[in-house]
PDB file of N, CA and C in Angstrom:
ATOM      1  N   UNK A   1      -2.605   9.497  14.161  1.00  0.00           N
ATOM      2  CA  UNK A   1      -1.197   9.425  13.878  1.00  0.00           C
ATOM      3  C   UNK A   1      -0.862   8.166  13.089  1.00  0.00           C
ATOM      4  N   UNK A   2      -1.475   6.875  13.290  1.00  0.00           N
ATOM      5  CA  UNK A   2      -1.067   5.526  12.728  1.00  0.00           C
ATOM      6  C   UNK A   2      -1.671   6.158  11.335  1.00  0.00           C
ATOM      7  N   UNK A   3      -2.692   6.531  10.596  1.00  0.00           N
ATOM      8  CA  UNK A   3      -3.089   6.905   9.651  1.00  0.00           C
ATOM      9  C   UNK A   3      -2.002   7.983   8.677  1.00  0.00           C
ATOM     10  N   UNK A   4      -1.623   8.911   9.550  1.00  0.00           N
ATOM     11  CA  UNK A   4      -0.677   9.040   8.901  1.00  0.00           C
ATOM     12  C   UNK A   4       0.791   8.631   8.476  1.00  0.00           C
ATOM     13  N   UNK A   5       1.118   7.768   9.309  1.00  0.00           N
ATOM     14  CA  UNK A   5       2.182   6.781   8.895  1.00  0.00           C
ATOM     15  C   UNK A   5       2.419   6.031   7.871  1.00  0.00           C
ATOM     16  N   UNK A   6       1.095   5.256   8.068  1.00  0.00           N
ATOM     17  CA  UNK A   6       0.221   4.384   6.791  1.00  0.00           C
ATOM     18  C   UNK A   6       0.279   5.149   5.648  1.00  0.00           C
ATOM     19  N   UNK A   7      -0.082   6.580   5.732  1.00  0.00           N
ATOM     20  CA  UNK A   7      -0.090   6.919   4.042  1.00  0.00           C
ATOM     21  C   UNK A   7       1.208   7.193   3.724  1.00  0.00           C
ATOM     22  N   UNK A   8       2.241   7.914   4.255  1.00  0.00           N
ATOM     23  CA  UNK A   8       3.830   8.386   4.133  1.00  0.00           C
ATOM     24  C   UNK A   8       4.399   6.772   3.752  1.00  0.00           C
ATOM     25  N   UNK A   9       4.370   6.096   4.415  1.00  0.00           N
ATOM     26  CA  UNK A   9       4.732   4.775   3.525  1.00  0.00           C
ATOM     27  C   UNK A   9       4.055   4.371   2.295  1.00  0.00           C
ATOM     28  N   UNK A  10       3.266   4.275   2.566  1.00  0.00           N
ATOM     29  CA  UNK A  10       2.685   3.954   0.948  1.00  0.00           C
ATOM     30  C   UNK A  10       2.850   4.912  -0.345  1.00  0.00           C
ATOM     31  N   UNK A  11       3.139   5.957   0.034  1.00  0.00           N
ATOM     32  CA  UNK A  11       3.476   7.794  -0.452  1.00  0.00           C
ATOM     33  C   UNK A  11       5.207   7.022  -1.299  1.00  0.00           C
ATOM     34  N   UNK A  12       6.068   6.876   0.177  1.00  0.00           N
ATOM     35  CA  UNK A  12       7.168   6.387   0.064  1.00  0.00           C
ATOM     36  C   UNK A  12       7.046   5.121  -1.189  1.00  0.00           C
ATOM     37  N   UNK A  13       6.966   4.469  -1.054  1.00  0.00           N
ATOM     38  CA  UNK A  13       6.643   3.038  -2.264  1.00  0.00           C
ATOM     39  C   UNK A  13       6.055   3.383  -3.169  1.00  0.00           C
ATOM     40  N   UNK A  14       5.100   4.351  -3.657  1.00  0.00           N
ATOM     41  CA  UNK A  14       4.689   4.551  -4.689  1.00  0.00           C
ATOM     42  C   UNK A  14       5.552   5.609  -5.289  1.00  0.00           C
ATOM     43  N   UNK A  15       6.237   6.241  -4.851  1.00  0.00           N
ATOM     44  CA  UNK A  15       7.415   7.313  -5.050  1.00  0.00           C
ATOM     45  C   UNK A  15       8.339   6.471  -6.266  1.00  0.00           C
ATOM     46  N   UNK A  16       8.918   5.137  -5.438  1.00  0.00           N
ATOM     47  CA  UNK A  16       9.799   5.006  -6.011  1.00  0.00           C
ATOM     48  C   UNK A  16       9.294   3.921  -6.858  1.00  0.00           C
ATOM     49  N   UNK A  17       8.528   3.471  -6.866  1.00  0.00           N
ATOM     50  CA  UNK A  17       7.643   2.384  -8.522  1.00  0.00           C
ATOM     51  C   UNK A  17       6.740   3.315  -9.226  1.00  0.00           C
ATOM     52  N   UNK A  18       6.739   4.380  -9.215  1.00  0.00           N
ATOM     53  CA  UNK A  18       6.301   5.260 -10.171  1.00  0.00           C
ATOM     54  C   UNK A  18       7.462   5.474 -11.647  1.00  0.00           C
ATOM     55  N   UNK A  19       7.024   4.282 -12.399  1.00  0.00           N
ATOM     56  CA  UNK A  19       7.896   4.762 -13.400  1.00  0.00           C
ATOM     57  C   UNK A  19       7.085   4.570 -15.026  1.00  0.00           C
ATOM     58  N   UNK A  20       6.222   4.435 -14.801  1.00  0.00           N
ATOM     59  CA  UNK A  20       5.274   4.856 -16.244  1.00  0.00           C
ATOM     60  C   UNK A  20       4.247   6.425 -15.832  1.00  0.00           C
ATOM     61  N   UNK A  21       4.231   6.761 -17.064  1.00  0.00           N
ATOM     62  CA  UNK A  21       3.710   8.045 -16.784  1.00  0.00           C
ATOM     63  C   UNK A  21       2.120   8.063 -16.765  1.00  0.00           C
ATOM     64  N   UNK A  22       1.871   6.834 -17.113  1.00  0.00           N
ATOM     65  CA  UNK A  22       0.210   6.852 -17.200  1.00  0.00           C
ATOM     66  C   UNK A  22      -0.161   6.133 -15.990  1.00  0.00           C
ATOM     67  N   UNK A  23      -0.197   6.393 -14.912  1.00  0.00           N
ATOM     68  CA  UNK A  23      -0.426   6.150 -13.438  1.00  0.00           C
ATOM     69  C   UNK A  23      -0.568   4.192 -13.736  1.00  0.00           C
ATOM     70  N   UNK A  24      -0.757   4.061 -12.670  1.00  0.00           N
ATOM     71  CA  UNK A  24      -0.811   2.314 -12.192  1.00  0.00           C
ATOM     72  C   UNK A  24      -1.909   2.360 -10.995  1.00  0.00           C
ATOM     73  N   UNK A  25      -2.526   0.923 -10.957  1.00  0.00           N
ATOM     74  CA  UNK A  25      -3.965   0.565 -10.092  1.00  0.00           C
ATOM     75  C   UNK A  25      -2.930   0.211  -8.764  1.00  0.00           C
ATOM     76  N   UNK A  26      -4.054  -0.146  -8.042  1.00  0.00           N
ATOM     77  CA  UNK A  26      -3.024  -0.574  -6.646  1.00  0.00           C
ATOM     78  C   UNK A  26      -4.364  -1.018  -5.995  1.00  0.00           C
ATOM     79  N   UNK A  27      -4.268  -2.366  -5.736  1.00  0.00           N
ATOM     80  CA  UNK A  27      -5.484  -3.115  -4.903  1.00  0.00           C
ATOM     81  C   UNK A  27      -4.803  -3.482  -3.185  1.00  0.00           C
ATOM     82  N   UNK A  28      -5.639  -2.686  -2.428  1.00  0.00           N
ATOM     83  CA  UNK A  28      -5.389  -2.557  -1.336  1.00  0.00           C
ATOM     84  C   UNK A  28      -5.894  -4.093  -0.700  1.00  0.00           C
ATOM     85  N   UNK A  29      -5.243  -4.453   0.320  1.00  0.00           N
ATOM     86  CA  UNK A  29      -5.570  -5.928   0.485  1.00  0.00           C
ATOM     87  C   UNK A  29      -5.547  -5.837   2.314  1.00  0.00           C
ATOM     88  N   UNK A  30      -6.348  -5.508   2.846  1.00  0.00           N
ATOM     89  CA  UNK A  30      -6.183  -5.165   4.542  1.00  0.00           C
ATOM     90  C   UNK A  30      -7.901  -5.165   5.571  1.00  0.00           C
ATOM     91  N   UNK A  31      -7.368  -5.896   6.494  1.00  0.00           N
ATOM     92  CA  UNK A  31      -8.901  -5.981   7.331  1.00  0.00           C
ATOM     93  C   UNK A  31      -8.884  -5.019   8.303  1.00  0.00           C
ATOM     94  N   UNK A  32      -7.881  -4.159   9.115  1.00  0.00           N
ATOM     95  CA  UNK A  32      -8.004  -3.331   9.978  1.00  0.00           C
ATOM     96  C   UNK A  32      -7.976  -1.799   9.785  1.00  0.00           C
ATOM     97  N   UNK A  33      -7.448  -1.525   8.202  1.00  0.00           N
ATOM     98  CA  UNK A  33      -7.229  -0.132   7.775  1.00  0.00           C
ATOM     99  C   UNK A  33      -8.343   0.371   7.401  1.00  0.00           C
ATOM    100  N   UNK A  34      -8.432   1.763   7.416  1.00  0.00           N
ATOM    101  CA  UNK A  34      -9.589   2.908   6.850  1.00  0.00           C
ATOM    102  C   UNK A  34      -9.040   2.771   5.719  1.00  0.00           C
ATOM    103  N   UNK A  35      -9.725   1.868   4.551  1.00  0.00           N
ATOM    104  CA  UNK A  35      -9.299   2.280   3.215  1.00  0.00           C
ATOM    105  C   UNK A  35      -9.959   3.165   2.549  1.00  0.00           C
ATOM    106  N   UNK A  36     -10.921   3.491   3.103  1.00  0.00           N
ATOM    107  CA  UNK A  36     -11.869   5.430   2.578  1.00  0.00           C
ATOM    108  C   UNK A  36     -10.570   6.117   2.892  1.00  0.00           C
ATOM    109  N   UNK A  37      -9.788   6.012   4.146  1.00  0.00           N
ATOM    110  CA  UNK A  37      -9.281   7.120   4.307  1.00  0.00           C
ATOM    111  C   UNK A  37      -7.910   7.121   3.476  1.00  0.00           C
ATOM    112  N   UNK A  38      -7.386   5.939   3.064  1.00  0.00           N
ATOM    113  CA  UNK A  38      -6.272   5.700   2.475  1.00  0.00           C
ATOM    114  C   UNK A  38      -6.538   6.612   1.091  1.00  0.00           C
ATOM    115  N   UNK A  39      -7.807   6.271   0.217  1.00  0.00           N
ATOM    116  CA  UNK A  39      -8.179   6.023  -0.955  1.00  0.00           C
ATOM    117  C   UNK A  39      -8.440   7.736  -1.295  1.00  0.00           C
ATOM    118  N   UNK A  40      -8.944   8.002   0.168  1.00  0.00           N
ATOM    119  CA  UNK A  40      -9.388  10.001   0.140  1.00  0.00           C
ATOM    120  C   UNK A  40      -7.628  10.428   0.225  1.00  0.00           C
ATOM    121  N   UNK A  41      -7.184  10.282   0.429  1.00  0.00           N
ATOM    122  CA  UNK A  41      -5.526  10.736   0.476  1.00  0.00           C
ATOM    123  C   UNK A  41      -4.755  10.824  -0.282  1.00  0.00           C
ATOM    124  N   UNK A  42      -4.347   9.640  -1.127  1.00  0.00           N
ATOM    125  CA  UNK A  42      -3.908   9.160  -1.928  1.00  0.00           C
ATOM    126  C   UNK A  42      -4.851   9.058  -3.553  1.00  0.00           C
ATOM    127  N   UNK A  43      -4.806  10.242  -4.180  1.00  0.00           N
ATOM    128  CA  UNK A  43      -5.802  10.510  -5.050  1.00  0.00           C
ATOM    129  C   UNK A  43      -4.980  11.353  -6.475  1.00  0.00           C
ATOM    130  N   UNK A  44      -3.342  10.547  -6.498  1.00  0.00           N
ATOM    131  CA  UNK A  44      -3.080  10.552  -7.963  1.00  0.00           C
ATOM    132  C   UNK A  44      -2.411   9.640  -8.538  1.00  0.00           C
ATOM    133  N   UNK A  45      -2.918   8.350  -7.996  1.00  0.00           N
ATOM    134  CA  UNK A  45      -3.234   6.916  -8.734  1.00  0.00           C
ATOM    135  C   UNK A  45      -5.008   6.159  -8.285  1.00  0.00           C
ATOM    136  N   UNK A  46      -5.122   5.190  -8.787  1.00  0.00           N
ATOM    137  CA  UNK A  46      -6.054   5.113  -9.020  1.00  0.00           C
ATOM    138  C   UNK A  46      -6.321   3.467  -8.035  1.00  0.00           C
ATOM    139  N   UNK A  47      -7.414   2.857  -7.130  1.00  0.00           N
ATOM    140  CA  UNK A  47      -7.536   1.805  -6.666  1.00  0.00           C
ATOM    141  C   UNK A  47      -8.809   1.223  -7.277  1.00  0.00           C
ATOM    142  N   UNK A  48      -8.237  -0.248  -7.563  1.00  0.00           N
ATOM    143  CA  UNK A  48      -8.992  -1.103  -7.979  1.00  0.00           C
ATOM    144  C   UNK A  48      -9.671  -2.247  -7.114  1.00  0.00           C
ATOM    145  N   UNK A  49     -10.628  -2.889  -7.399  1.00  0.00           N
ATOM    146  CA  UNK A  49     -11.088  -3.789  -6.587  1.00  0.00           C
ATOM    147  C   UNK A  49     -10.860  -5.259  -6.884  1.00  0.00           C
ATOM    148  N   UNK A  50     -10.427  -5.091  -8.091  1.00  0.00           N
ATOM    149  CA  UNK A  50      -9.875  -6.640  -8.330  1.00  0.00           C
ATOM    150  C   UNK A  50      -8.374  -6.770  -8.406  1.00  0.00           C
ATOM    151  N   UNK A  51      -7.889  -7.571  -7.731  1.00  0.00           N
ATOM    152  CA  UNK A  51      -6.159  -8.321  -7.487  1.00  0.00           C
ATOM    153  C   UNK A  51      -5.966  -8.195  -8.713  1.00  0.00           C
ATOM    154  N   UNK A  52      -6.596  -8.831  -9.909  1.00  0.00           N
ATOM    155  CA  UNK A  52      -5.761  -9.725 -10.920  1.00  0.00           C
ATOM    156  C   UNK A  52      -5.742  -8.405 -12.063  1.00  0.00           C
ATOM    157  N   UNK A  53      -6.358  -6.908 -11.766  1.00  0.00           N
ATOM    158  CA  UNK A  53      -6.391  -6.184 -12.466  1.00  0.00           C
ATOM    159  C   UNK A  53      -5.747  -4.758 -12.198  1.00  0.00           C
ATOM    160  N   UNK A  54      -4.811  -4.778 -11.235  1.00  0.00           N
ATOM    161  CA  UNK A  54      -3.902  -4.162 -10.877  1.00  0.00           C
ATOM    162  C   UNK A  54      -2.009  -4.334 -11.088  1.00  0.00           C
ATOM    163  N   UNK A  55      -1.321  -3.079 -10.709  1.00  0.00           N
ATOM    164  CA  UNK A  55      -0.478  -3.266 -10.817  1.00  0.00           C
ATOM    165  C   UNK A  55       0.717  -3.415  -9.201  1.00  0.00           C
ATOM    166  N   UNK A  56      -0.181  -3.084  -8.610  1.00  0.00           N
ATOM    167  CA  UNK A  56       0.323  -3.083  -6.669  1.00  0.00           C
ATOM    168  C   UNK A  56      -0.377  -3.911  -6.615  1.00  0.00           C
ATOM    169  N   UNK A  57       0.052  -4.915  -5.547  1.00  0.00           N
ATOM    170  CA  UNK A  57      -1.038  -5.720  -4.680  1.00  0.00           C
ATOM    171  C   UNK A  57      -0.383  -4.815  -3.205  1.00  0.00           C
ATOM    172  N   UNK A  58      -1.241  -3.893  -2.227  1.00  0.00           N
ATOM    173  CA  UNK A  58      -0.680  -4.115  -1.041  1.00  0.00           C
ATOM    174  C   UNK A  58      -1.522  -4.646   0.034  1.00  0.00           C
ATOM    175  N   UNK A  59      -0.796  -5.496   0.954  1.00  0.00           N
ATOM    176  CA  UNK A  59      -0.963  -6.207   1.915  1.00  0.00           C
ATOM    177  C   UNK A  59      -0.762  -5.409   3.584  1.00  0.00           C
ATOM    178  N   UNK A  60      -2.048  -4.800   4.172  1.00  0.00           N
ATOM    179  CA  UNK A  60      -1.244  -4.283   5.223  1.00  0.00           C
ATOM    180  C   UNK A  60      -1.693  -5.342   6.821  1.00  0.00           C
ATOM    181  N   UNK A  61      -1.032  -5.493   7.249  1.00  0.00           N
ATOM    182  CA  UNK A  61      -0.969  -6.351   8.757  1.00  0.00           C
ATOM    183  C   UNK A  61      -0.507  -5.414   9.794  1.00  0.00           C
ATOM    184  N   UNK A  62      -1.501  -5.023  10.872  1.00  0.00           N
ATOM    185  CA  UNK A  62      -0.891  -4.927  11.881  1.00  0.00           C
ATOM    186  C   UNK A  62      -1.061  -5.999  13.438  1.00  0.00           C
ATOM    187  N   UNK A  63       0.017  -5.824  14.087  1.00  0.00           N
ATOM    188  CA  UNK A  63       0.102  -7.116  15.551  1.00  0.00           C
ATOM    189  C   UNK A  63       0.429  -5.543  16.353  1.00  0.00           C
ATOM    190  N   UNK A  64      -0.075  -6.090  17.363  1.00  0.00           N
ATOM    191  CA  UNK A  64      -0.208  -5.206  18.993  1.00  0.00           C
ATOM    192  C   UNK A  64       1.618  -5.550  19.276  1.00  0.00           C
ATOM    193  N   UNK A  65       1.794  -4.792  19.728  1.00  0.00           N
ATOM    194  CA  UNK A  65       3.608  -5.090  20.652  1.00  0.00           C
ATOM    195  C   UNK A  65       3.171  -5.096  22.165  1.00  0.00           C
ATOM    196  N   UNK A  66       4.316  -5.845  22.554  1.00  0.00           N
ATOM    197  CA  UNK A  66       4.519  -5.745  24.045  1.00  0.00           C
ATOM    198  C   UNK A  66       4.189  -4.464  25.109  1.00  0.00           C
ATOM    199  N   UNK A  67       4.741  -3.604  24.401  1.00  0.00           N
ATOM    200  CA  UNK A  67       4.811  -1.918  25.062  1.00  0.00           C
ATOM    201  C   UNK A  67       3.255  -1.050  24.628  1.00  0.00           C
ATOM    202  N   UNK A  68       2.451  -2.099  24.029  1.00  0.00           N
ATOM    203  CA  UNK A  68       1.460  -0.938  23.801  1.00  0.00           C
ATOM    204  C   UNK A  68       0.699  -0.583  22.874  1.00  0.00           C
ATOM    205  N   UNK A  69       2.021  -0.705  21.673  1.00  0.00           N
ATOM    206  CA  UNK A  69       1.802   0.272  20.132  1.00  0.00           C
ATOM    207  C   UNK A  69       1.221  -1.373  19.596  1.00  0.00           C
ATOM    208  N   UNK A  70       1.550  -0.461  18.150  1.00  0.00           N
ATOM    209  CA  UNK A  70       1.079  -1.697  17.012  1.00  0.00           C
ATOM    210  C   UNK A  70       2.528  -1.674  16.307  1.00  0.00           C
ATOM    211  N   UNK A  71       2.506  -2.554  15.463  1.00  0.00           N
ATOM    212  CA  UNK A  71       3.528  -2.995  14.621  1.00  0.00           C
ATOM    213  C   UNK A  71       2.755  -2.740  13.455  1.00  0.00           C
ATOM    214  N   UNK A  72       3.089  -2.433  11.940  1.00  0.00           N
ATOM    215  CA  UNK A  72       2.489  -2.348  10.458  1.00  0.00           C
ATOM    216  C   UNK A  72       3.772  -3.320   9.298  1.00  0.00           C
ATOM    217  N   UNK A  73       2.893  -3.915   9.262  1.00  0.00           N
ATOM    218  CA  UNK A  73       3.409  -4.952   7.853  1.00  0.00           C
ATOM    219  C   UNK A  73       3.483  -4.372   6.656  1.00  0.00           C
ATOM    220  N   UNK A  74       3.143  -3.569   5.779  1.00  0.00           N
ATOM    221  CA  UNK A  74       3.237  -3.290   3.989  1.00  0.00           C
ATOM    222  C   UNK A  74       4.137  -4.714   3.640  1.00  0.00           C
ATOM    223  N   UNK A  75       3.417  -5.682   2.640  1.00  0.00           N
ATOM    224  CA  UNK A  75       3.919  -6.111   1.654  1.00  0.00           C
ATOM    225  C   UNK A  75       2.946  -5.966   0.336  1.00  0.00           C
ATOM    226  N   UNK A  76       4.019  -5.343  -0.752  1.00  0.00           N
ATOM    227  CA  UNK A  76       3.823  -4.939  -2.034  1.00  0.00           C
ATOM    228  C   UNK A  76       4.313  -5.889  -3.632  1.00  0.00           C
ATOM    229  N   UNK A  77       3.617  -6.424  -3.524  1.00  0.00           N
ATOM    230  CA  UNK A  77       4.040  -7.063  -5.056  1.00  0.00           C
ATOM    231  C   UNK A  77       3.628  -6.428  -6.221  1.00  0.00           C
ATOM    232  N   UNK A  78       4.135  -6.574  -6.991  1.00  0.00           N
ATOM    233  CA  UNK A  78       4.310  -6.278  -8.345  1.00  0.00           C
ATOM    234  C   UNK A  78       3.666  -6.423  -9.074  1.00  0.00           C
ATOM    235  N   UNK A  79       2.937  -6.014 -10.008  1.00  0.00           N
ATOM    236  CA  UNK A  79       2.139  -6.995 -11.114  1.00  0.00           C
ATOM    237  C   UNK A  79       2.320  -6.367 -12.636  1.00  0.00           C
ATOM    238  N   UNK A  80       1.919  -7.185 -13.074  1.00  0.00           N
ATOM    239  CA  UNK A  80       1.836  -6.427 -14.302  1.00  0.00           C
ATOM    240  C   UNK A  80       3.355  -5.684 -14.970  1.00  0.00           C
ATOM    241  N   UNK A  81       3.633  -4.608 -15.090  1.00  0.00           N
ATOM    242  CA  UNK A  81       4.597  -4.100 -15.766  1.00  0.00           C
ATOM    243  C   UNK A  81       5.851  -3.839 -14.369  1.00  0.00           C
ATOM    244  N   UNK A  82       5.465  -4.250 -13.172  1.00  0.00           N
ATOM    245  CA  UNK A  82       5.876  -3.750 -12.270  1.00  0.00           C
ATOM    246  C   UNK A  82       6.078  -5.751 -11.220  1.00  0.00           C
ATOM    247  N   UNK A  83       6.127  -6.459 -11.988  1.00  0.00           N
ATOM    248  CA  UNK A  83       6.022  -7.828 -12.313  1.00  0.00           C
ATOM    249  C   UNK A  83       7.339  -8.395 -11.348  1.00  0.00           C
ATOM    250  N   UNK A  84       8.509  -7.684 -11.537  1.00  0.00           N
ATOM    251  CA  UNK A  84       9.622  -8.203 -10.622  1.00  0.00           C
ATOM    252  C   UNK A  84      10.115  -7.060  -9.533  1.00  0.00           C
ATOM    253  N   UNK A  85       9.282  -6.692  -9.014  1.00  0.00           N
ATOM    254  CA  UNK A  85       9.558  -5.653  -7.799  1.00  0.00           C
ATOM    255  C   UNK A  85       8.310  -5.875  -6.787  1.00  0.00           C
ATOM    256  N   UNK A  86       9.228  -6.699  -5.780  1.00  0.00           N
ATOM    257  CA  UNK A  86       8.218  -6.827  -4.774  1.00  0.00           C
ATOM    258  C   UNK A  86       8.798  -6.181  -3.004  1.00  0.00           C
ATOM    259  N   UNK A  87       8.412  -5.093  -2.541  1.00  0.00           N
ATOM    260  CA  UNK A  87       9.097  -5.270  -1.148  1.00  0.00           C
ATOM    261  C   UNK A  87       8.355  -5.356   0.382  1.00  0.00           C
ATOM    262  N   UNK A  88       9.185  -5.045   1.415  1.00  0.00           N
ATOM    263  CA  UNK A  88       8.238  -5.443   2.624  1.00  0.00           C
ATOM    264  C   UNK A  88       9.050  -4.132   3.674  1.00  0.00           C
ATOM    265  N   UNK A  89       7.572  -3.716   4.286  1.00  0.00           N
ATOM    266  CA  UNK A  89       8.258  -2.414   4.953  1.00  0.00           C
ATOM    267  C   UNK A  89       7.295  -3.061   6.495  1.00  0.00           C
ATOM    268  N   UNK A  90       8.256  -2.425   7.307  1.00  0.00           N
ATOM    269  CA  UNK A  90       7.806  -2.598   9.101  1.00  0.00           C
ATOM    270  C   UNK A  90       7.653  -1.369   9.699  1.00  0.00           C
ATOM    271  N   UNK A  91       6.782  -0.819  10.181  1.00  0.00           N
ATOM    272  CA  UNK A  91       7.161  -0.044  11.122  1.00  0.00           C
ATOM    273  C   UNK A  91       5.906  -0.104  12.477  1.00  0.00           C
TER     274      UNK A  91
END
């Protein structure tokens, strides 16, 4: 279930910075995520392995909560043509 959360947000954010028609890189930046499984999912843009050669940087963090669950960080910066749009999603 956290797996699919993870991609519907990132689904969500790439939805709405999709605005060149020739797709954009997106360098995933995370120590606890399945990024096979992100990367098998998400398969009409393209992931890169270098930061400085992308147009997403995303950042994912998750912290344990009190009650149990986890908490998920997404922060997304911009790069490149996509240079002044950066945001931060919680769930």
């Amino acid at each position: 279930m956290k797996k699919l959360y993870l991609v519907i947000t990132l689904l969500y954010f790439i939805s709405l910075s999709a605005q060149s028609n020739s797709g954009f890189k997106i360098y995933l930046d995370c120590n606890n995520c399945d990024k096979n499984y992100i990367k098998e999912n998400i398969n009409f843009t393209s992931f890169v392995n270098n930061r400085q050669s992308s147009d997403l940087h995303v950042m994912i963090n998750s912290t344990a909560t009190g009650g149990g669950g986890d908490k998920y960080n997404l922060i997304i910066l911009g790069r490149n043509e996509f240079n002044q749009r950066s945001d931060t999603l919680n769930f």
